[in-house]
Protein backbone atom coordinates (compact mmCIF):
# COMPACT_ATOMS: atom_id res chain seq x y z
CA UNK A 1 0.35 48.06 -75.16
CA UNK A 2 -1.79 46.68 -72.44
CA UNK A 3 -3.08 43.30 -72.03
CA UNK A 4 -5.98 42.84 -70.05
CA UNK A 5 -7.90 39.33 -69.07
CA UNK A 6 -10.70 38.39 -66.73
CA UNK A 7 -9.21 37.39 -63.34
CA UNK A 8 -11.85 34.48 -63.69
CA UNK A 9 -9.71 32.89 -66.31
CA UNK A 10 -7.04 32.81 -64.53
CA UNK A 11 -7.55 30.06 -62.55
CA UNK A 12 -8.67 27.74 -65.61
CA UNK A 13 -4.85 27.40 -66.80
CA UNK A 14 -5.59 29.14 -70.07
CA UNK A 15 -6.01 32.80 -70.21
CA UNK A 16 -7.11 34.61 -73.44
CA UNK A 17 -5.47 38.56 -73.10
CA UNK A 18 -7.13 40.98 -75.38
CA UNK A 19 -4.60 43.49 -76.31
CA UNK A 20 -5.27 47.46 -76.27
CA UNK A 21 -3.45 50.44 -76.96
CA UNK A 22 -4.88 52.36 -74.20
CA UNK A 23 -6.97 51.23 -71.19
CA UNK A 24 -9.30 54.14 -71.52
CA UNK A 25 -10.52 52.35 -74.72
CA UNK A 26 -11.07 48.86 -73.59
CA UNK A 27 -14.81 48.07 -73.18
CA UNK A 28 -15.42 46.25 -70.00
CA UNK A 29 -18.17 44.65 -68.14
CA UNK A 30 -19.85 46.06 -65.39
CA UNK A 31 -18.72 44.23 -62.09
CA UNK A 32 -15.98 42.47 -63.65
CA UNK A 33 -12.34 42.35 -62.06
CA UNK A 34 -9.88 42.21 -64.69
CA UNK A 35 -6.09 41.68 -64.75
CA UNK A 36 -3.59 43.80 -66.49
CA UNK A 37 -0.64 43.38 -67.66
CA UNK A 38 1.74 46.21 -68.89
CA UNK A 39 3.99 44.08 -71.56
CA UNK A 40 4.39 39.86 -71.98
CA UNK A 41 7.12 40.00 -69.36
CA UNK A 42 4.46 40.94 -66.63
CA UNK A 43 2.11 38.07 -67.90
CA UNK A 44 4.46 35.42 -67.72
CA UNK A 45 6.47 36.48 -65.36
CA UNK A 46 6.66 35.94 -61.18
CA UNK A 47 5.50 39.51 -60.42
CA UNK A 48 2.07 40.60 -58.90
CA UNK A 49 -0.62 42.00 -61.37
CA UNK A 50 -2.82 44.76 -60.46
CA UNK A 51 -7.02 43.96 -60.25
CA UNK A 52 -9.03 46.52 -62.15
CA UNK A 53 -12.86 46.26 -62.31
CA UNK A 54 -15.32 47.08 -64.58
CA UNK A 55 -17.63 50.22 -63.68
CA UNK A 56 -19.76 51.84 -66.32
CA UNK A 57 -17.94 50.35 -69.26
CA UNK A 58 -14.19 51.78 -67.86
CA UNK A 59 -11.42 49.97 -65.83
CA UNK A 60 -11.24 51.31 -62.60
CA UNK A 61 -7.79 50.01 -60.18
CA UNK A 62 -8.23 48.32 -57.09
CA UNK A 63 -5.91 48.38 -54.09
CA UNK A 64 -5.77 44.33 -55.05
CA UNK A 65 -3.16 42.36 -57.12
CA UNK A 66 -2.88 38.93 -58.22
CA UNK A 67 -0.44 36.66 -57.74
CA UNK A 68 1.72 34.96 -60.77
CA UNK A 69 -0.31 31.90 -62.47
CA UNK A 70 2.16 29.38 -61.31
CA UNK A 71 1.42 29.90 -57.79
CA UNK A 72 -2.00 29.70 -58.21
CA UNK A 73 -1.55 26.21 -60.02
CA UNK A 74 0.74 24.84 -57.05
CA UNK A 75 -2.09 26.04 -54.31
CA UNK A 76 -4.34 23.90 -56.55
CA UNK A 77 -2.54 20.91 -56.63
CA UNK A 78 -1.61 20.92 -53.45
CA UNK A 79 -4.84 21.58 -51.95
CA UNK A 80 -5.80 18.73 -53.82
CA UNK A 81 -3.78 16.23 -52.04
């Protein structure tokens, strides 16, 4: 089971993961980096998430990855100060 979200969510504090079977049947949208997750312990957890993006309706991988949503809550409330 994969679990795939739009890394634009990800800086919102909610994320809403669609779950597939297969990433070869998940419908994305052109231009669109995703981020995928391979079970829940990868979402939640403190590892780095590969970037896909959407070409032609398929996930394609990127040499990118994410970092964990915690650290990208403490650079925002830090940079805040």
């Amino acid at each position: 089971m994969y679990y795939v979200a739009p890394k634009a969510q990800r800086g919102n504090g909610m994320i809403i993961w669609r779950h597939t079977k297969r990433l070869k049947s998940f419908k994305a949208t052109d231009g669109v980096e995703y981020v995928v997750a391979k079970n829940k312990k990868e979402m939640d957890g403190p590892s780095t998430l590969p970037i896909y993006i959407g070409i032609g309706d398929k996930l394609v991988r990127t040499q990118k990855q994410e970092t964990p949503l915690w650290d990208l809550m403490l650079d925002e409330f830090f940079d805040g100060r």
